[in-house]
N, C-alpha and C. Protein backbone atom coordinates (compact mmCIF):
# COMPACT_ATOMS: atom_id res chain seq x y z
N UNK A 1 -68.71 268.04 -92.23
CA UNK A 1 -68.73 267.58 -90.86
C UNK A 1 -67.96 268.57 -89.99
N UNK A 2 -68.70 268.80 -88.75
CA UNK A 2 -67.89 270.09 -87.98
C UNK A 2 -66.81 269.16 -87.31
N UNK A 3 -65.84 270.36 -86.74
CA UNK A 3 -64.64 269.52 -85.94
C UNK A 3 -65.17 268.66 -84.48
N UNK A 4 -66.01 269.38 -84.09
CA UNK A 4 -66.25 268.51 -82.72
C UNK A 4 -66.70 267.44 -83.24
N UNK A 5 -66.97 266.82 -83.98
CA UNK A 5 -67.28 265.53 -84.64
C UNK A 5 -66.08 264.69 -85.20
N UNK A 6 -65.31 265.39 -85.62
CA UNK A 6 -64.10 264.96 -86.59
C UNK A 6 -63.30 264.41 -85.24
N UNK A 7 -62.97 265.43 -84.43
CA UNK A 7 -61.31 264.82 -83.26
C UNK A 7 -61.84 263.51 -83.17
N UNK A 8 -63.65 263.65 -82.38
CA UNK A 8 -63.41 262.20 -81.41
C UNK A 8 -63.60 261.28 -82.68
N UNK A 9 -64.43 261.30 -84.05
CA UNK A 9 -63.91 260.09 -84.88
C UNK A 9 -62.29 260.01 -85.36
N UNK A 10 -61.47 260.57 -85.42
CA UNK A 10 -60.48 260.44 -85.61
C UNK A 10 -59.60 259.81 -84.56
N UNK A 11 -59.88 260.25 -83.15
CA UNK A 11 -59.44 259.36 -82.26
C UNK A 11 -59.93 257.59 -82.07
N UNK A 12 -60.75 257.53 -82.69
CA UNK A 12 -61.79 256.25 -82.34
C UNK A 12 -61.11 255.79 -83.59
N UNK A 13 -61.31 256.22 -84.51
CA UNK A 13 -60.24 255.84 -85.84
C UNK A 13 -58.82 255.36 -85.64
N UNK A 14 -58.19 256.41 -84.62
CA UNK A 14 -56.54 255.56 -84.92
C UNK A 14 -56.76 254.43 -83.49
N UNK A 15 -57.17 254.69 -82.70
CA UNK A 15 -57.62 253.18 -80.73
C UNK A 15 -57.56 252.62 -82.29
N UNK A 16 -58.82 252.15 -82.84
CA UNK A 16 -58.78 250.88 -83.55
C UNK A 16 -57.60 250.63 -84.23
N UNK A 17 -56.97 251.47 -84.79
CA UNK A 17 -55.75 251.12 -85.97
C UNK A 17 -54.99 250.85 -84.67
N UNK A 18 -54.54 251.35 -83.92
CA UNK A 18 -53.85 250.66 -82.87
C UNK A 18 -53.79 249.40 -82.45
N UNK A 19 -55.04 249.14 -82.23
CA UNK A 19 -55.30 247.70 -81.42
C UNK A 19 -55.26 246.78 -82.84
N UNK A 20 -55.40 247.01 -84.03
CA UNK A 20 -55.35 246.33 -84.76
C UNK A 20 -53.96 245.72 -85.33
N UNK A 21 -52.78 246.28 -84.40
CA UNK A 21 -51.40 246.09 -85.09
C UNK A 21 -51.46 244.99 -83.92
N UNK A 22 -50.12 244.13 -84.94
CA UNK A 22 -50.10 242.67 -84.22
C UNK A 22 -48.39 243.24 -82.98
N UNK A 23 -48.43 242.03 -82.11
CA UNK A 23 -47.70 242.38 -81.35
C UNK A 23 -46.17 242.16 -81.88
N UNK A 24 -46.18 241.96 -83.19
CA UNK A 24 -44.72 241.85 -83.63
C UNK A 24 -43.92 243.86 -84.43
N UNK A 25 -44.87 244.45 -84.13
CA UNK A 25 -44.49 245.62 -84.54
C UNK A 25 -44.39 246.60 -83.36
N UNK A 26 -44.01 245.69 -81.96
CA UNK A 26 -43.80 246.59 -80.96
C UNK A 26 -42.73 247.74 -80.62
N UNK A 27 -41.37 247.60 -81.48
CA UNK A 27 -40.60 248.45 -81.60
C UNK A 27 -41.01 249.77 -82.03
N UNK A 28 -41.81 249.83 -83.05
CA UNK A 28 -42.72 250.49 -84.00
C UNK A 28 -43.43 251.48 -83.14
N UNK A 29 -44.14 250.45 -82.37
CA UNK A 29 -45.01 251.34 -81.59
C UNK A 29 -44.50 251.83 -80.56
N UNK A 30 -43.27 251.31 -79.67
CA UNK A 30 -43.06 252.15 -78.68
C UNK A 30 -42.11 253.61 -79.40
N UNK A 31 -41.58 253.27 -80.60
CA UNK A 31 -40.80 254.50 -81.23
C UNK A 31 -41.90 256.05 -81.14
N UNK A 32 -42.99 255.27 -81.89
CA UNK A 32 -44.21 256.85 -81.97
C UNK A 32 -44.56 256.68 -80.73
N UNK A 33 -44.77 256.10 -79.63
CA UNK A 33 -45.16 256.63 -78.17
C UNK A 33 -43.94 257.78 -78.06
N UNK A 34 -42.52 257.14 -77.97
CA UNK A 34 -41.53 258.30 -77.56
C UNK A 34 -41.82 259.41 -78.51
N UNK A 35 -41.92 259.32 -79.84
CA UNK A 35 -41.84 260.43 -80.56
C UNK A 35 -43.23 261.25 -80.27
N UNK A 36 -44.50 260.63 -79.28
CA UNK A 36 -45.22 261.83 -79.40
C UNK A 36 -45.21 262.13 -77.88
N UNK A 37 -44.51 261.85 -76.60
CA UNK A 37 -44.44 261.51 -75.30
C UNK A 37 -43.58 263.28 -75.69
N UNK A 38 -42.29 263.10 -77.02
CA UNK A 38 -41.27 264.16 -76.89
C UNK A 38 -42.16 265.24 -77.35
N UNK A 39 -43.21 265.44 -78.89
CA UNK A 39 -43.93 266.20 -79.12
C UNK A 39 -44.90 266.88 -78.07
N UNK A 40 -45.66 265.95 -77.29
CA UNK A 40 -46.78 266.51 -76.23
C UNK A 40 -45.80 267.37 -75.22
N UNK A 41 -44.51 266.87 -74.38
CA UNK A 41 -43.80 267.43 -74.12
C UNK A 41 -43.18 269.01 -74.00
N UNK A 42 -43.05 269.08 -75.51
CA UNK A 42 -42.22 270.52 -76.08
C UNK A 42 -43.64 271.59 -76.11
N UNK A 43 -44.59 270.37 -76.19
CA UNK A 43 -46.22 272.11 -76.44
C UNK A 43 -46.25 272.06 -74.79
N UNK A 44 -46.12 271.21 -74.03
CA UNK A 44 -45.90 271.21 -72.29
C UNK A 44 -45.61 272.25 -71.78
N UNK A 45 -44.08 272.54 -72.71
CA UNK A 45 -43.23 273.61 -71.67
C UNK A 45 -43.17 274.41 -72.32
N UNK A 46 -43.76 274.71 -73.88
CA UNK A 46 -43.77 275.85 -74.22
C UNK A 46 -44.59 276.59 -74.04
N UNK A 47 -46.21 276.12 -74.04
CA UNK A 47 -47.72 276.83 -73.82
C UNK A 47 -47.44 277.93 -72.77
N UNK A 48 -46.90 277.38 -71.51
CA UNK A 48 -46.92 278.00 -70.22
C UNK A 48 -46.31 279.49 -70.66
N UNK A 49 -45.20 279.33 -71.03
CA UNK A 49 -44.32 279.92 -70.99
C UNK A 49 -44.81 281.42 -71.98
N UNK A 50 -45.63 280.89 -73.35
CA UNK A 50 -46.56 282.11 -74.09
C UNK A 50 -47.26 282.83 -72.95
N UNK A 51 -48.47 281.84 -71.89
CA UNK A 51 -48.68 282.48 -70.81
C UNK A 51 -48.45 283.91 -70.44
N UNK A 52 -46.77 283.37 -70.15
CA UNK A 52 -45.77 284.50 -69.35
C UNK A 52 -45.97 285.73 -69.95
N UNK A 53 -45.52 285.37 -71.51
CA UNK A 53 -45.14 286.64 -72.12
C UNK A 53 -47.15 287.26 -72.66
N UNK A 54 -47.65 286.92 -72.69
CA UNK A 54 -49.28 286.88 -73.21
C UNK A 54 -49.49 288.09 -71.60
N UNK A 55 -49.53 287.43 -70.65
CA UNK A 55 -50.23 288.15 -69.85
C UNK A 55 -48.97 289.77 -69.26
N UNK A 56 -48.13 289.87 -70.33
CA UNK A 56 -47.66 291.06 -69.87
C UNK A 56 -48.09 292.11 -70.49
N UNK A 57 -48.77 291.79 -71.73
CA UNK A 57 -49.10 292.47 -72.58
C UNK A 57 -50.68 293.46 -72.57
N UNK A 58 -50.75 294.15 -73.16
CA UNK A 58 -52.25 294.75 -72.96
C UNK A 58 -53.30 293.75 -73.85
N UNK A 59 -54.55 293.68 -73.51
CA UNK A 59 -55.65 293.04 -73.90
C UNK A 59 -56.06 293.96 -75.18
N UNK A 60 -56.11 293.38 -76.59
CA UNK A 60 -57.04 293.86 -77.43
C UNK A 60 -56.08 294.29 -78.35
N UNK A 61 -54.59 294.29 -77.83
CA UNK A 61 -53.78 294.77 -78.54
C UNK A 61 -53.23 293.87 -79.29
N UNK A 62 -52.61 293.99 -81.02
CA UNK A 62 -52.06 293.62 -82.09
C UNK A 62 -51.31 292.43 -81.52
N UNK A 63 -50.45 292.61 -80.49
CA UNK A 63 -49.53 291.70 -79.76
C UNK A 63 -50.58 290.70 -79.36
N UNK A 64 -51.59 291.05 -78.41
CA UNK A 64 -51.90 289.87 -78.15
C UNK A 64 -53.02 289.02 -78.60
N UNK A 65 -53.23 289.46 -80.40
CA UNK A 65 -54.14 288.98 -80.53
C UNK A 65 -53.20 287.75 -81.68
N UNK A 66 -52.19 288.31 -81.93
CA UNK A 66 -51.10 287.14 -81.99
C UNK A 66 -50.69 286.00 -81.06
N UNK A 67 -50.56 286.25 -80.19
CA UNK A 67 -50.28 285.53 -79.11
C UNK A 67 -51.61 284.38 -78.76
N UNK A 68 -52.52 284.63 -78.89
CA UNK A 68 -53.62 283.93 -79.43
C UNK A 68 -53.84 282.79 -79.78
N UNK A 69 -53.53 283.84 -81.52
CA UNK A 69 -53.61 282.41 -82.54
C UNK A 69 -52.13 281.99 -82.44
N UNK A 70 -51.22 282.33 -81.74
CA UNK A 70 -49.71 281.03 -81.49
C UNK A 70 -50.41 279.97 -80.53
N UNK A 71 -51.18 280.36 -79.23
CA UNK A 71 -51.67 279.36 -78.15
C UNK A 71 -52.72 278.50 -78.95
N UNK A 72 -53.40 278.73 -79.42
CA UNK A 72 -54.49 278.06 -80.35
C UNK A 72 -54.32 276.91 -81.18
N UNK A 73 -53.32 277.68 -81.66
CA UNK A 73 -52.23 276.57 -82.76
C UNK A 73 -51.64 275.44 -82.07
N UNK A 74 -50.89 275.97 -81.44
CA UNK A 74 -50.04 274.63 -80.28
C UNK A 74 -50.76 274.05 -79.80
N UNK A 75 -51.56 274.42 -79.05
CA UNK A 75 -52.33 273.49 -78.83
C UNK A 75 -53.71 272.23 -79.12
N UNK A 76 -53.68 272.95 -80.86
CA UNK A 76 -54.85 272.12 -81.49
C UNK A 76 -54.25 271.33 -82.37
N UNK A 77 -52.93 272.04 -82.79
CA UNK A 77 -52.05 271.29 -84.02
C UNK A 77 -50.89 270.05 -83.49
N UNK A 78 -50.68 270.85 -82.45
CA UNK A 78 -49.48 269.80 -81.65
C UNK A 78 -49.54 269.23 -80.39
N UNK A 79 -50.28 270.24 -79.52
CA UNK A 79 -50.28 269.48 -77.73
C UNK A 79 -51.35 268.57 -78.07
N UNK A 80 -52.70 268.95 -78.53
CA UNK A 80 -53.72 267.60 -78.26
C UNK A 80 -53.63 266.76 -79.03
N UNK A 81 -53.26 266.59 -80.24
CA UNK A 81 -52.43 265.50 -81.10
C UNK A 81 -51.77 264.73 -80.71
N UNK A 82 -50.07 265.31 -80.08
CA UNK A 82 -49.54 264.37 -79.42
C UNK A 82 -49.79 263.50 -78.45
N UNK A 83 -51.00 264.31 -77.38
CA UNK A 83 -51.31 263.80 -75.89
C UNK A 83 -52.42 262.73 -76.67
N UNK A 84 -53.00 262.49 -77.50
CA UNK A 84 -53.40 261.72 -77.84
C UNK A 84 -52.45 260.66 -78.06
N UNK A 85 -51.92 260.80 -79.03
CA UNK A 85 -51.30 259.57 -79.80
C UNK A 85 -50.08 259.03 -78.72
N UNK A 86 -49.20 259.59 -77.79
CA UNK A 86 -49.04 259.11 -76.73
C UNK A 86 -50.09 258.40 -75.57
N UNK A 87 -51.38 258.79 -75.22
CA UNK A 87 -52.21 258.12 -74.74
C UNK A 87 -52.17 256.36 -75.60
N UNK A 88 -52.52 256.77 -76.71
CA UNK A 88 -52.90 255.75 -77.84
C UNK A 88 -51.79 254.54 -78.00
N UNK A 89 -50.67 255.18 -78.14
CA UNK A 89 -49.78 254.13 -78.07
C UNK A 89 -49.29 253.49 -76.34
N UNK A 90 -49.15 254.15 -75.42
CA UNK A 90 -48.84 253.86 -74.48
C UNK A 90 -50.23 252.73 -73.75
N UNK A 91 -51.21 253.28 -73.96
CA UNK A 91 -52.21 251.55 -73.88
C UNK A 91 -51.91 250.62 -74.45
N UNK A 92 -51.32 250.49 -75.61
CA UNK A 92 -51.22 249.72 -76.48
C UNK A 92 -50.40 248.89 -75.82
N UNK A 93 -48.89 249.66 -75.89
CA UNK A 93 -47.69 248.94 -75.01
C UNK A 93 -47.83 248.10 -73.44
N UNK A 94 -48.84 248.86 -73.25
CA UNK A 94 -49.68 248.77 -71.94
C UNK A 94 -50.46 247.28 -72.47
N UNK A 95 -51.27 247.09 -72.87
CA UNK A 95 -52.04 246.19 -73.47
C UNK A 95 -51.32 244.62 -73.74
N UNK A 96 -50.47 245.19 -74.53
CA UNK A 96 -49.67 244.11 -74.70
C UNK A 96 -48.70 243.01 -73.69
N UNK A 97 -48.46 244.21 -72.96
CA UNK A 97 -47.95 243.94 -71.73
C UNK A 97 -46.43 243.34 -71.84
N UNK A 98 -45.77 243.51 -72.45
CA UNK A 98 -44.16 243.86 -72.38
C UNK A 98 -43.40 244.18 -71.18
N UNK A 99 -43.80 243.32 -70.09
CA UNK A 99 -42.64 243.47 -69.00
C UNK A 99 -43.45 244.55 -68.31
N UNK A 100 -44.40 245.05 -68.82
CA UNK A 100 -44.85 246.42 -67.58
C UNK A 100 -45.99 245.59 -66.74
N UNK A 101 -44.77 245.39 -65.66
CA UNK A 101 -45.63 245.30 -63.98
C UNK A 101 -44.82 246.09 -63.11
N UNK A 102 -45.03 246.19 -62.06
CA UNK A 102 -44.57 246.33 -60.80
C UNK A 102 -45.18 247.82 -60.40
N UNK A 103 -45.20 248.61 -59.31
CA UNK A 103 -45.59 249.66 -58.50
C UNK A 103 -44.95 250.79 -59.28
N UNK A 104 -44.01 250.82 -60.43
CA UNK A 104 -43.63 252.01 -61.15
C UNK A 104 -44.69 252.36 -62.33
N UNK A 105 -45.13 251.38 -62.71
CA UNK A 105 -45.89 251.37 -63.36
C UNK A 105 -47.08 252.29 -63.40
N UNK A 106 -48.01 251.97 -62.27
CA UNK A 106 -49.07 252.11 -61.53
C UNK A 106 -48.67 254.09 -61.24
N UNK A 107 -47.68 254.17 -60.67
CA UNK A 107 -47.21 255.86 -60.26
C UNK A 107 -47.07 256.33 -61.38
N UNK A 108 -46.37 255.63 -62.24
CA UNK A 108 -46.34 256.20 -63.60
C UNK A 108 -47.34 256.90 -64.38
N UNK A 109 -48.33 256.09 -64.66
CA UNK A 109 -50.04 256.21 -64.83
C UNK A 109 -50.37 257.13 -64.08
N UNK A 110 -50.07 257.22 -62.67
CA UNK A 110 -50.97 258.27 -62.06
C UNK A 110 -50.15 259.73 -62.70
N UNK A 111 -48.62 259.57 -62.47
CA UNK A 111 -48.62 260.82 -63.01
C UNK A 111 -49.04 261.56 -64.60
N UNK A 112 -48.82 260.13 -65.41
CA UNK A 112 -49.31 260.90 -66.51
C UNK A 112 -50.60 261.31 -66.82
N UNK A 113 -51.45 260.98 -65.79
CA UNK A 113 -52.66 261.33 -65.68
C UNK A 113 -53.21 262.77 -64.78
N UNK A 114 -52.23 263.20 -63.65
CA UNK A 114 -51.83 264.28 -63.55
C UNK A 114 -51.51 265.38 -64.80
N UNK A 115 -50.21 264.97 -65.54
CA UNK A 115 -49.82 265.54 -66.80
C UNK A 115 -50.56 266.01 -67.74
N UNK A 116 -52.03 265.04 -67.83
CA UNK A 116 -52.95 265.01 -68.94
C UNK A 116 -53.85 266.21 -68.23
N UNK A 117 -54.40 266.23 -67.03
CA UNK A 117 -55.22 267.33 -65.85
C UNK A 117 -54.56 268.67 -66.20
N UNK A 118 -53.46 268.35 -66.13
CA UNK A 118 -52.58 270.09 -66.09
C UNK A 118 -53.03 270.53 -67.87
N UNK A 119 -53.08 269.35 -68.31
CA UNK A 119 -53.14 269.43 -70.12
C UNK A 119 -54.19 270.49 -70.13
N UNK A 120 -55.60 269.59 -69.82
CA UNK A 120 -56.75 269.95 -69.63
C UNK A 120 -57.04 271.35 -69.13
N UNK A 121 -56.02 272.01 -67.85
CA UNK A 121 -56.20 273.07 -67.52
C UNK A 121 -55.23 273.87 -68.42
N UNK A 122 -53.94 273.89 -68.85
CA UNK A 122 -53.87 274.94 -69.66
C UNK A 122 -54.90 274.93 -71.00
N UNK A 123 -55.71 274.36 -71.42
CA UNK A 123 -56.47 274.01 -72.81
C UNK A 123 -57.19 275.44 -72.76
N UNK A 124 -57.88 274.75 -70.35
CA UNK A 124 -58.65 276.29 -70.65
C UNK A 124 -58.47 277.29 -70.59
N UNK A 125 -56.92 277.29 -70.10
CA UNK A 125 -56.08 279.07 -70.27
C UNK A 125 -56.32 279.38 -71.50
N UNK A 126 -55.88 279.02 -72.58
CA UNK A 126 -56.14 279.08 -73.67
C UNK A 126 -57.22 279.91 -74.09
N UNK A 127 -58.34 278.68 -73.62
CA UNK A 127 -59.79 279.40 -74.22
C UNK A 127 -59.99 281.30 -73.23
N UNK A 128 -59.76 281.03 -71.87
CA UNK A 128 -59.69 282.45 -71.54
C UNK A 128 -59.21 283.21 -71.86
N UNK A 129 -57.75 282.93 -72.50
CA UNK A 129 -56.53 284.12 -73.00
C UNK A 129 -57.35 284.33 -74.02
N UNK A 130 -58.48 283.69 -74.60
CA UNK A 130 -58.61 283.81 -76.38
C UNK A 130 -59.87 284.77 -76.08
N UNK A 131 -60.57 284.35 -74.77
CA UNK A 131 -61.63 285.65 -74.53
C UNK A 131 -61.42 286.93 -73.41
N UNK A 132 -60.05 287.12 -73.38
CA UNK A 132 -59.51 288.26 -72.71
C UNK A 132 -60.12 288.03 -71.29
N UNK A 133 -59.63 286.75 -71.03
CA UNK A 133 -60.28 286.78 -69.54
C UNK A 133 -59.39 286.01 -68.47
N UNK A 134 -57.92 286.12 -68.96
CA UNK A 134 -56.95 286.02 -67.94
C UNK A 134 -56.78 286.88 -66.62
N UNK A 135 -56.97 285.89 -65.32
CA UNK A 135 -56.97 286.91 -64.28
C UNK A 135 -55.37 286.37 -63.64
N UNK A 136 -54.42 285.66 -64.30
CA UNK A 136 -53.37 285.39 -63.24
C UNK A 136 -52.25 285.77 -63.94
N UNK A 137 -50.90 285.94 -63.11
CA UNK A 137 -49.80 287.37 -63.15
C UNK A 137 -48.73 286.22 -63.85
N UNK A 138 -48.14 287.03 -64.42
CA UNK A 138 -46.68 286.47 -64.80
C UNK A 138 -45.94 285.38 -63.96
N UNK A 139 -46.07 286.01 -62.41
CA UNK A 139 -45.56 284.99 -61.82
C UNK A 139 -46.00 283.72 -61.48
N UNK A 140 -47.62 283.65 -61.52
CA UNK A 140 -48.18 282.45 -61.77
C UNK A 140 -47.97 281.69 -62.77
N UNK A 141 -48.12 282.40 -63.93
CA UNK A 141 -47.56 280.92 -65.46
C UNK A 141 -46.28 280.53 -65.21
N UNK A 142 -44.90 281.39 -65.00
CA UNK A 142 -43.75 280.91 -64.33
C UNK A 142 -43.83 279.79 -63.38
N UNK A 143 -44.69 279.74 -62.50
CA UNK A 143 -44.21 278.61 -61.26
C UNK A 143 -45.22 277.05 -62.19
N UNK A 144 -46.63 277.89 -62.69
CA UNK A 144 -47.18 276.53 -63.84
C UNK A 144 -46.12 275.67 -64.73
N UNK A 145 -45.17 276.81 -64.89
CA UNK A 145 -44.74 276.33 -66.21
C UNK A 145 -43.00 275.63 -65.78
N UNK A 146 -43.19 275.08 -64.49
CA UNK A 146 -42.29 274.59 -63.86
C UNK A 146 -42.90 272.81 -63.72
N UNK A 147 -44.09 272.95 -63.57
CA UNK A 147 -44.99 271.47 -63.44
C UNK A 147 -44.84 270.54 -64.35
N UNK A 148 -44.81 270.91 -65.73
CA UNK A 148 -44.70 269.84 -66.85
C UNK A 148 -42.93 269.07 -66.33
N UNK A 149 -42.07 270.06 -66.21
CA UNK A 149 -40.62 269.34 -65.92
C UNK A 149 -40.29 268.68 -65.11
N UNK A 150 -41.40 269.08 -63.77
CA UNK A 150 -41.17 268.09 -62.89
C UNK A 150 -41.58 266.73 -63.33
N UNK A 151 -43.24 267.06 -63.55
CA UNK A 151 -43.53 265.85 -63.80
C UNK A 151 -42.64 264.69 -65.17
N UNK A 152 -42.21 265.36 -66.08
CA UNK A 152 -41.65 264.63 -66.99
C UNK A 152 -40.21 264.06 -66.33
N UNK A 153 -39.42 264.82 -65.12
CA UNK A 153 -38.19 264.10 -64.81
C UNK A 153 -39.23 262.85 -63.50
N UNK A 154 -39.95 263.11 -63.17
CA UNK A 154 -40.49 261.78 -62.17
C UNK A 154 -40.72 260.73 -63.48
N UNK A 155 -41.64 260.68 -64.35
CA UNK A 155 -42.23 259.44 -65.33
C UNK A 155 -40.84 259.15 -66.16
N UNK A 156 -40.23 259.39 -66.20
CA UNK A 156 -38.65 259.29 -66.93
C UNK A 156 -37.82 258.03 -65.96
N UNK A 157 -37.37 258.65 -64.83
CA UNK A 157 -36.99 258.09 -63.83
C UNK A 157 -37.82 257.16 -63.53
N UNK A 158 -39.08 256.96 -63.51
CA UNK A 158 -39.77 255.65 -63.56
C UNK A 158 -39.78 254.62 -64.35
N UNK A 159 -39.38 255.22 -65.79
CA UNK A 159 -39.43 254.51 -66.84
C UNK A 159 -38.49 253.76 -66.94
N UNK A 160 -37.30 254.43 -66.19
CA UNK A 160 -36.20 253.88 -66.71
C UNK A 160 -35.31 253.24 -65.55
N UNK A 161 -35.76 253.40 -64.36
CA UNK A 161 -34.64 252.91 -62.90
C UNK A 161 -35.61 251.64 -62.54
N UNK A 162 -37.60 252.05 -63.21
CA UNK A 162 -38.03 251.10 -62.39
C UNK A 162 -37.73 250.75 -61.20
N UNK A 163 -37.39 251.71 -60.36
CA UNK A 163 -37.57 251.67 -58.60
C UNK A 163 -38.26 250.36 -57.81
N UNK A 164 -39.87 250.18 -58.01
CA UNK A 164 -40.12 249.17 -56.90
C UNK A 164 -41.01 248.51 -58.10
């Protein structure tokens, strides 16, 4: 079976194992939301940052055909993994509904749905860096690679002051 077949059954595989846990193992589940909220996170602010050092380099060269398979990796082994299984559990918690109401909520969602967009667009840096077809400067992945932190100190502060 090829992989484009495998992610989305494997995703459709764990939604169900998800929804199938009873609501007495909610500790459980909000633990692996944080633990993959921190994983999706760390490939967040690190991807950008290969970016930086990727586009200083010459095209075709030894360096950056390393640099490559590091972006490739992170992001197939660890960023879309995590951003999954944080998606996955955070419906869940969501689902269940544990005290999550009010207007933080709702911003919350939007930003991590922002978070997930930016996901989506470095995926396709990626695929361009991988076909030598980066057209933007050092100083562009620098100010990108400022976005994941913001956004992670706003959904933090939401999570946790619950404002309105």
């Amino acid at each position: 079976m090829s992989k484009r077949i495998l992610q989305p059954v494997a995703v459709l595989l764990f939604v169900a194992f998800l929804f199938s846990l009873p609501a007495g193992l909610y500790l459980y589940v909000k633990s692996g939301h944080i633990v993959a909220v921190i994983a999706w996170m760390a490939g967040m602010l690190y991807l950008p940052r290969l970016f930086v050092y990727h586009s200083a380099i010459a095209e075709g060269s030894e360096a950056s055909g390393l640099f490559k398979t590091m972006e490739r990796r992170l992001l197939k082994a660890i960023i879309d993994p995590a951003m999954m299984a944080a998606w996955g559990f955070g419906l869940w918690l969501a689902w269940h509904g544990f005290a999550f109401q009010g207007g933080w909520l709702h911003l919350k969602i939007t930003l991590v749905l922002l978070l997930s967009a930016l996901h989506g667009y470095l995926a396709g840096a990626v695929a361009r860096f991988g076909r030598d077809e980066n057209t933007r400067s050092q100083r562009y992945w620098r100010i990108v690679n400022e976005i994941p932190t913001l956004l992670m100190i706003l959904i933090v502060v939401l999570v946790v002051v619950k404002p309105f």
